[in-house]
C-alpha atoms as a PDB file:
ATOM      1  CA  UNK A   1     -22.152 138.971  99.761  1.00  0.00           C
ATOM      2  CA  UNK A   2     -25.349 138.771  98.011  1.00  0.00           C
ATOM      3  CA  UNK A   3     -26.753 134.986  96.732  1.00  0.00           C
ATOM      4  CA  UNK A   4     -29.409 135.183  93.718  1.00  0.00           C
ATOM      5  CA  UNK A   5     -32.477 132.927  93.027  1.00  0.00           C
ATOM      6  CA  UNK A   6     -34.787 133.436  90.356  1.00  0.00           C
ATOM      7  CA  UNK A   7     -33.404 137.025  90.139  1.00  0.00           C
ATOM      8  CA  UNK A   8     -34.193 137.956  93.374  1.00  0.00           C
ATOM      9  CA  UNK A   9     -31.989 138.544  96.553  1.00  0.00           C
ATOM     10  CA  UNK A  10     -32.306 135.831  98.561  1.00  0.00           C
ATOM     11  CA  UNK A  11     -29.085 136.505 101.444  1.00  0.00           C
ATOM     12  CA  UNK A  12     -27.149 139.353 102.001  1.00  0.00           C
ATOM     13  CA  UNK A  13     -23.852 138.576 104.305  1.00  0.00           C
ATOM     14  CA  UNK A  14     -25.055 134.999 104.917  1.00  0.00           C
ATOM     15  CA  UNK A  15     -28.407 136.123 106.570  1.00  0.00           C
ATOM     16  CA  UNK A  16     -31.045 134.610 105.344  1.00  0.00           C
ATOM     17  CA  UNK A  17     -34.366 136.849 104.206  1.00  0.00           C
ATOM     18  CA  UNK A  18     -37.337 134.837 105.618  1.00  0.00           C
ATOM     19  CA  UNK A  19     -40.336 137.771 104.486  1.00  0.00           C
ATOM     20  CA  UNK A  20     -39.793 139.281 101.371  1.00  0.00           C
ATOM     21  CA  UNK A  21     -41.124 142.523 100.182  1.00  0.00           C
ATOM     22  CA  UNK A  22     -43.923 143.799 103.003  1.00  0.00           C
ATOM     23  CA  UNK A  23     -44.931 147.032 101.675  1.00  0.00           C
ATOM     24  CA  UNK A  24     -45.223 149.836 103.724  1.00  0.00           C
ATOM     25  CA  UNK A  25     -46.229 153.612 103.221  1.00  0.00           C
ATOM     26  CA  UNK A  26     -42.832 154.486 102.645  1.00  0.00           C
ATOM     27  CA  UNK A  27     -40.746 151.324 101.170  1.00  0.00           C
ATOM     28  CA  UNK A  28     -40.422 147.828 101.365  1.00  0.00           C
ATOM     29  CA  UNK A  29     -39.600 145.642 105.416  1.00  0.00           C
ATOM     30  CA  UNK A  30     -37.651 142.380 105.203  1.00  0.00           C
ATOM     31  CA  UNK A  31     -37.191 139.634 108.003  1.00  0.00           C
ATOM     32  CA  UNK A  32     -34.219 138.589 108.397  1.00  0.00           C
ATOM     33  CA  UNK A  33     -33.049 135.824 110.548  1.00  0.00           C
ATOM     34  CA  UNK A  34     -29.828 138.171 112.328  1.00  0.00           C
ATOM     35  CA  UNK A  35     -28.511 141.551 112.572  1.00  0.00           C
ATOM     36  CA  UNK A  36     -25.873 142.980 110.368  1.00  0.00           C
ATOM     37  CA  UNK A  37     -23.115 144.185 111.935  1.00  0.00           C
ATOM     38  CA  UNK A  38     -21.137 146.666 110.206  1.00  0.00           C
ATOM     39  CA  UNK A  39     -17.625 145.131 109.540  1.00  0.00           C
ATOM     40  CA  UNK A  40     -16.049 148.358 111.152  1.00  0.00           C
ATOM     41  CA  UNK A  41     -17.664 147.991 114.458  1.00  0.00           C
ATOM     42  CA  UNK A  42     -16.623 145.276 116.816  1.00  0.00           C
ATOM     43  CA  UNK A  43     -18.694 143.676 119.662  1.00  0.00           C
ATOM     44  CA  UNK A  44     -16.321 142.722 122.570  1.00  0.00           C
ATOM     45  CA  UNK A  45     -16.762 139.010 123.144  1.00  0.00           C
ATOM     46  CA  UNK A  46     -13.388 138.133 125.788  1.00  0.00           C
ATOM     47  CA  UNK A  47     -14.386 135.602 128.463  1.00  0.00           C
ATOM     48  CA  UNK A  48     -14.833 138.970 130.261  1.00  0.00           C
ATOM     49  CA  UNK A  49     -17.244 140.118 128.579  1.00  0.00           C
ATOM     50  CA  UNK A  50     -19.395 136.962 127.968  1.00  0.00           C
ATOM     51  CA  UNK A  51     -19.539 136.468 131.845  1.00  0.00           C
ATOM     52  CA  UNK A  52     -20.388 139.805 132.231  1.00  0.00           C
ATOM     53  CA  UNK A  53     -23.591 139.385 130.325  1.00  0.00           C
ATOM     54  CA  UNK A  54     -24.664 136.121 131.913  1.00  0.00           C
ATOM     55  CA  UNK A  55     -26.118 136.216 135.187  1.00  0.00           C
ATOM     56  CA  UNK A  56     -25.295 132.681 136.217  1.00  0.00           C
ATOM     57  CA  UNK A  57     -21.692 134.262 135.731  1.00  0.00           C
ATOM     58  CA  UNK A  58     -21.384 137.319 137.559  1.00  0.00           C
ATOM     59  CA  UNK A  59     -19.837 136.325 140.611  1.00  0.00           C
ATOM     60  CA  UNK A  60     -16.438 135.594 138.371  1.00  0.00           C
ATOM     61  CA  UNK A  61     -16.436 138.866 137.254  1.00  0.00           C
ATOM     62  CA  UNK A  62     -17.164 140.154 140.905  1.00  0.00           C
ATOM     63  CA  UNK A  63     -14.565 138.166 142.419  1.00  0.00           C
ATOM     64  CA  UNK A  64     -12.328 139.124 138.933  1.00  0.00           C
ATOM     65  CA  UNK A  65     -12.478 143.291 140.481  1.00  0.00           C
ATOM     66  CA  UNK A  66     -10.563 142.583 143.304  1.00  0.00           C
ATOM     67  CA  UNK A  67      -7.857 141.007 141.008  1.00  0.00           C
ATOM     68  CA  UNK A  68      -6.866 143.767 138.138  1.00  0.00           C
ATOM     69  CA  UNK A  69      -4.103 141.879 136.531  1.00  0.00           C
ATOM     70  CA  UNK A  70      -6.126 138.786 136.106  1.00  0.00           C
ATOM     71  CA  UNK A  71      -8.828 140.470 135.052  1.00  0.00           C
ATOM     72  CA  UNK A  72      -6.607 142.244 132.586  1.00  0.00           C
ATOM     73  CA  UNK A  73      -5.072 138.804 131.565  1.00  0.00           C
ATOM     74  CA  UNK A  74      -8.530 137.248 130.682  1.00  0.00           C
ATOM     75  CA  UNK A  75      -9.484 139.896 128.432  1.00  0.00           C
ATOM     76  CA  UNK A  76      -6.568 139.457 126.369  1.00  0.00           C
ATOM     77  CA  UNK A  77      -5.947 137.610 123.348  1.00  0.00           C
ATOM     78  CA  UNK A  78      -4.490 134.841 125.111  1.00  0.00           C
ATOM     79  CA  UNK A  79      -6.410 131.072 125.020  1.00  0.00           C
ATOM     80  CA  UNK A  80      -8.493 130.135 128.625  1.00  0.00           C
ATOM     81  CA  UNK A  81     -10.917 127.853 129.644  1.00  0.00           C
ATOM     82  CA  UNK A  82     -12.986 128.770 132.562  1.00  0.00           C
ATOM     83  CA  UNK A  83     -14.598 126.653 134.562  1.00  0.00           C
ATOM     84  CA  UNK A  84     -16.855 128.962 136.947  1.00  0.00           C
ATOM     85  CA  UNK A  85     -21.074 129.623 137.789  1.00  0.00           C
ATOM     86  CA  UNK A  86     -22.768 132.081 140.362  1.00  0.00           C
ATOM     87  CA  UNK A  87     -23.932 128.420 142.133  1.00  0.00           C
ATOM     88  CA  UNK A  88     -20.193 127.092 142.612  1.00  0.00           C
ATOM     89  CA  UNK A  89     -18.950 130.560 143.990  1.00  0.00           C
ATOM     90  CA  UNK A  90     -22.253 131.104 145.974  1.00  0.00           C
ATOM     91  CA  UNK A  91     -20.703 127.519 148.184  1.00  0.00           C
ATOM     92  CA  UNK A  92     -17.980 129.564 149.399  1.00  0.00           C
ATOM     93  CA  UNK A  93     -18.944 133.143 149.441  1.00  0.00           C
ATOM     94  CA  UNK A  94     -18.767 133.510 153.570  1.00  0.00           C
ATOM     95  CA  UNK A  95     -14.984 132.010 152.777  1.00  0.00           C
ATOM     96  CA  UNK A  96     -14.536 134.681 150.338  1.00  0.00           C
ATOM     97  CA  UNK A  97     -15.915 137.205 151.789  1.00  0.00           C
ATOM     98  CA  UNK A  98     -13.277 137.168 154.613  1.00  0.00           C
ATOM     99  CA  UNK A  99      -9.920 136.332 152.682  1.00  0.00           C
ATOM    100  CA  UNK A 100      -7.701 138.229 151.536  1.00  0.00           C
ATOM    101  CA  UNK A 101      -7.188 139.258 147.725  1.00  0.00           C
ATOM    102  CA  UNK A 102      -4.370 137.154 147.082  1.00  0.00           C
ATOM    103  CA  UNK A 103      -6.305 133.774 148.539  1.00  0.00           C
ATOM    104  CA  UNK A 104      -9.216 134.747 146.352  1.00  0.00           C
ATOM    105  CA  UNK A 105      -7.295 135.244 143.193  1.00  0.00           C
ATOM    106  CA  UNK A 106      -5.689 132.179 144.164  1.00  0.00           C
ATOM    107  CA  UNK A 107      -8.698 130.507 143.897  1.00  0.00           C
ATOM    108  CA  UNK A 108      -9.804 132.298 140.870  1.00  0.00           C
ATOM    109  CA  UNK A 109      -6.659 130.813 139.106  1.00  0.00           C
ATOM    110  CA  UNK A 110      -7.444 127.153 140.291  1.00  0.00           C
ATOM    111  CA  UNK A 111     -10.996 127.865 137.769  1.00  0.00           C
ATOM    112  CA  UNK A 112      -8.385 128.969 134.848  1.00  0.00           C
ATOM    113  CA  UNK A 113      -6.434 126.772 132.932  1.00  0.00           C
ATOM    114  CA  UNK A 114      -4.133 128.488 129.970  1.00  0.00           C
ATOM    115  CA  UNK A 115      -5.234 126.826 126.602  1.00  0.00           C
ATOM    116  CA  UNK A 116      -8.875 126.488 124.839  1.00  0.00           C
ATOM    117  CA  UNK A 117     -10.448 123.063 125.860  1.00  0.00           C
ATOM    118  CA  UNK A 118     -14.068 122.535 124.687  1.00  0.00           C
ATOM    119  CA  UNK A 119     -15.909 119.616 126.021  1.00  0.00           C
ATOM    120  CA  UNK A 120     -15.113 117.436 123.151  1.00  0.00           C
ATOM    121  CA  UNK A 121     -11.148 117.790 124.242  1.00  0.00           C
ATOM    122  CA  UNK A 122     -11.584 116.789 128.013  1.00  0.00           C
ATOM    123  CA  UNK A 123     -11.492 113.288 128.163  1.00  0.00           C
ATOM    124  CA  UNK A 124     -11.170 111.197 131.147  1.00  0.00           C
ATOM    125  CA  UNK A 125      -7.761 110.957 132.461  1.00  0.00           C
ATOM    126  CA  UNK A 126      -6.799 114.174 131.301  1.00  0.00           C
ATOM    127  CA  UNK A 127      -4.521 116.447 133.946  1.00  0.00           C
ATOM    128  CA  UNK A 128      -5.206 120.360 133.025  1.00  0.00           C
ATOM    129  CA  UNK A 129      -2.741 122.654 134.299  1.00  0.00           C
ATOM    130  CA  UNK A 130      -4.513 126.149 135.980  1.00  0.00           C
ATOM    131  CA  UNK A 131      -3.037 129.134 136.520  1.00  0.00           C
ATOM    132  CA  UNK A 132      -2.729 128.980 140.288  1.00  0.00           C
ATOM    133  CA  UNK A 133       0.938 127.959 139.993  1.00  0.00           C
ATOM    134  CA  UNK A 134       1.271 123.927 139.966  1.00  0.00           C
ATOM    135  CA  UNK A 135      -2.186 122.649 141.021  1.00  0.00           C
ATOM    136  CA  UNK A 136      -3.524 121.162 138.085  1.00  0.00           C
ATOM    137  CA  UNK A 137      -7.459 119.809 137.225  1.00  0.00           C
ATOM    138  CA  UNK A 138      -8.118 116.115 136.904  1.00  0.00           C
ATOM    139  CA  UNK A 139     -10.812 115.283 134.142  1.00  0.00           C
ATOM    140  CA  UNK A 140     -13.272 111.948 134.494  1.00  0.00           C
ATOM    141  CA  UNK A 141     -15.522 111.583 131.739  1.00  0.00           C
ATOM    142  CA  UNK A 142     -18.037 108.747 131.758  1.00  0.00           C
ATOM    143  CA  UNK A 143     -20.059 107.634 128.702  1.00  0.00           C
ATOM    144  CA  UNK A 144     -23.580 106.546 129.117  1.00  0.00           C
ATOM    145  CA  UNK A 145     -26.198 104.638 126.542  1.00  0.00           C
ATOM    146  CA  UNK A 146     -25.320 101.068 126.686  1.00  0.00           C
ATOM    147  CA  UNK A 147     -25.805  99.106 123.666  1.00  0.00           C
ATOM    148  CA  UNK A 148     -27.929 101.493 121.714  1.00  0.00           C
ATOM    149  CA  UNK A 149     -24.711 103.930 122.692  1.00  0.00           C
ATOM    150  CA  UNK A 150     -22.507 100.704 121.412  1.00  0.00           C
ATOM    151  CA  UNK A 151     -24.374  99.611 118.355  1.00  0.00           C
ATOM    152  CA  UNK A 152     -25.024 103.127 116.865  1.00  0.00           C
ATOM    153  CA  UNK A 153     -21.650 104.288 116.867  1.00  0.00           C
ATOM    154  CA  UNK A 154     -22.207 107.001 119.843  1.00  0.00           C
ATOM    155  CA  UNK A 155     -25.267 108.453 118.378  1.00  0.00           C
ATOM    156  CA  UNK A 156     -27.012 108.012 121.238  1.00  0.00           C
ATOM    157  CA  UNK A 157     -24.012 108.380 123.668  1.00  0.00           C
ATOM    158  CA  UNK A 158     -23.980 110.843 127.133  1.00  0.00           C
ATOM    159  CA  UNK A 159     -20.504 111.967 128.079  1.00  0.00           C
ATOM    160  CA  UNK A 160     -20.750 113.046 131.329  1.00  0.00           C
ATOM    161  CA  UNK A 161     -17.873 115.117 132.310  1.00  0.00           C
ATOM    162  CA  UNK A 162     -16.644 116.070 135.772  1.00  0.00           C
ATOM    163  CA  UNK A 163     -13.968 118.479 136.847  1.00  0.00           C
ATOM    164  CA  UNK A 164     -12.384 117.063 140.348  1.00  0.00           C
ATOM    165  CA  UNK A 165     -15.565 116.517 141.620  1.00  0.00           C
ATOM    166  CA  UNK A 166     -17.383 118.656 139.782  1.00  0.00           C
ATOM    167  CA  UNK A 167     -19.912 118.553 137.533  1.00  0.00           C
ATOM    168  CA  UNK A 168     -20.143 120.498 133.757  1.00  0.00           C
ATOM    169  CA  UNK A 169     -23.495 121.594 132.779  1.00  0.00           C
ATOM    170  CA  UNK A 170     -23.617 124.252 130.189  1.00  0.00           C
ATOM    171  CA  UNK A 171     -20.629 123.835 128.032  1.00  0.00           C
ATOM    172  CA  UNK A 172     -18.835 125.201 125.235  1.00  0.00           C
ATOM    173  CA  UNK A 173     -19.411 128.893 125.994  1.00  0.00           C
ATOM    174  CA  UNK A 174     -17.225 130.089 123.283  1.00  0.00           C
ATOM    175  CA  UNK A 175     -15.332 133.661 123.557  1.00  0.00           C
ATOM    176  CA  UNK A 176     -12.673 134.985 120.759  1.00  0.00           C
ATOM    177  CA  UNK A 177      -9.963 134.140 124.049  1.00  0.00           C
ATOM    178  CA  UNK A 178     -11.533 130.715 125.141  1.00  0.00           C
ATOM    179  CA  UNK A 179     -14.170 128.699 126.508  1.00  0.00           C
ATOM    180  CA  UNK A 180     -16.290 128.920 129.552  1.00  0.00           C
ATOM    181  CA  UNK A 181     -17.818 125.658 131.028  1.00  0.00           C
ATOM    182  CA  UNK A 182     -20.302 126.483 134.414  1.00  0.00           C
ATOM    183  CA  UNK A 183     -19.593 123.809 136.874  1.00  0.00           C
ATOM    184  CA  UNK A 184     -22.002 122.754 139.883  1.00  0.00           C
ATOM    185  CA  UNK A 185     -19.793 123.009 142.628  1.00  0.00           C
ATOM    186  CA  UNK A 186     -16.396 125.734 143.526  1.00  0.00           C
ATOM    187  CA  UNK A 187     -12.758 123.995 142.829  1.00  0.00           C
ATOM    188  CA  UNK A 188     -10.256 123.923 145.507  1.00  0.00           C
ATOM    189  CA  UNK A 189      -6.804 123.179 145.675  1.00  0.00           C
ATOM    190  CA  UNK A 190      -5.824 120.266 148.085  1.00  0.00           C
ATOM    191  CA  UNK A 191      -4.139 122.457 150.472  1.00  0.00           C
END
C-alpha cells in the first residue's frame, strides 16, 4: 500500500521512508524504519520460537526437549500464557537435574496456563488454571502512586503483579499462540 504527499512516495506497506532519494553510482538508497517481509514468507513466532530466541528464556525450551508432546502443544495454534525466565528455572536446576521427565513436565505445566492473559487481564484475586492437571495460579496485583495515582486517573499508577509469590518483570511477550511473562522466582505446586 503506497501513501502519497506532494507526489512523492512517502510509505510503502505502512513503513515509513525516513531518507529519501541518496544517490548512488547505480540508483537511488532509501531508509526505511522496518523490513519488508514478503507476504508469502512467514517468520515463525509460537511461544516456541520467541523463547528460543531470548536468552533469558532458554532454559524453557531446554527443559521443553525432554517433553515432546508439550513442546508440540505450545507450538500450536492453541492460546498460552507462560510464565517462565532462565533466573526462576536456574533456583531449581540441581532438582531438575535429578527428576524424572514426568516430574519436570509436571512442573513445566504448573508455568502454563491454557488461554492468552496479558498483564492488563491479571488482576488481583484472579485463580488461573495451568496445565498440570488441577493446580491452579493465584494472581495479587497491587497498585502503587498514592494520590498523584488517585487524582490523575491512574496516569501515574504501578501495578505490581505477582504470580504465587512471584514476581512479573518483563511482560506482555506477545506470540501468534500467547503471551510470555518472565517471572523472578520457579512456581511450584503445593505438594
Amino acid at each position: 500500500m503506497f501513501s502519497f504527499d506532494d507526489e512523492e512516495i512517502k510509505s510503502y506497506n505502512y513503513t515509513r521512508d525516513l531518507l529519501l532519494d541518496l544517490e548512488a553510482s547505480n540508483g537511488l538508497i532509501h531508509s526505511v524504519d522496518k523490513v519488508f517481509i514478503p507476504s508469502s514468507v512467514e517468520i515463525p513466532s509460537t511461544i516456541v520460537d520467541i523463547a528460543a530466541a531470548d536468552e533469558n528464556l532458554s532454559k524453557l525450551v531446554e527443559l521443553l526437549k525432554n517433553s515432546s508432546s508439550l513442546l508440540q502443544a505450545l507450538k500450536a495454534l492453541v492460546s498460552f500464557t507462560i510464565f517462565a525466565s532462565n533466573k526462576a528455572f536456574d533456583e531449581v536446576s540441581s532438582t531438575l537435574e535429578t527428576s524424572n521427565p514426568q516430574k519436570i513436565e509436571n512442573i513445566i505445566r504448573y508455568h502454563v496456563v491454557s488461554e492468552k492473559s496479558f498483564s492488563k487481564d491479571l488482576s488481583d484475586g484472579l485463580v488461573l488454571e495451568t496445565l498440570f492437571l488441577t493446580k491452579s495460579l493465584s494472581v495479587s496485583a497491587k497498585e502503587y502512586g498514592g494520590r498523584k495515582c488517585k487524582k490523575w486517573g491512574g496516569k501515574y499508577c504501578i501495578t505490581k503483579i505477582q504470580i504465587n509469590d512471584s514476581k512479573l518483570g518483563k511482560q506482555d511477550i506477545d506470540a501468534s499462540n500467547g503471551v510470555i511473562h518472565v517471572i523472578n522466582k520457579v512456581l511450584l505446586p503445593s505438594n
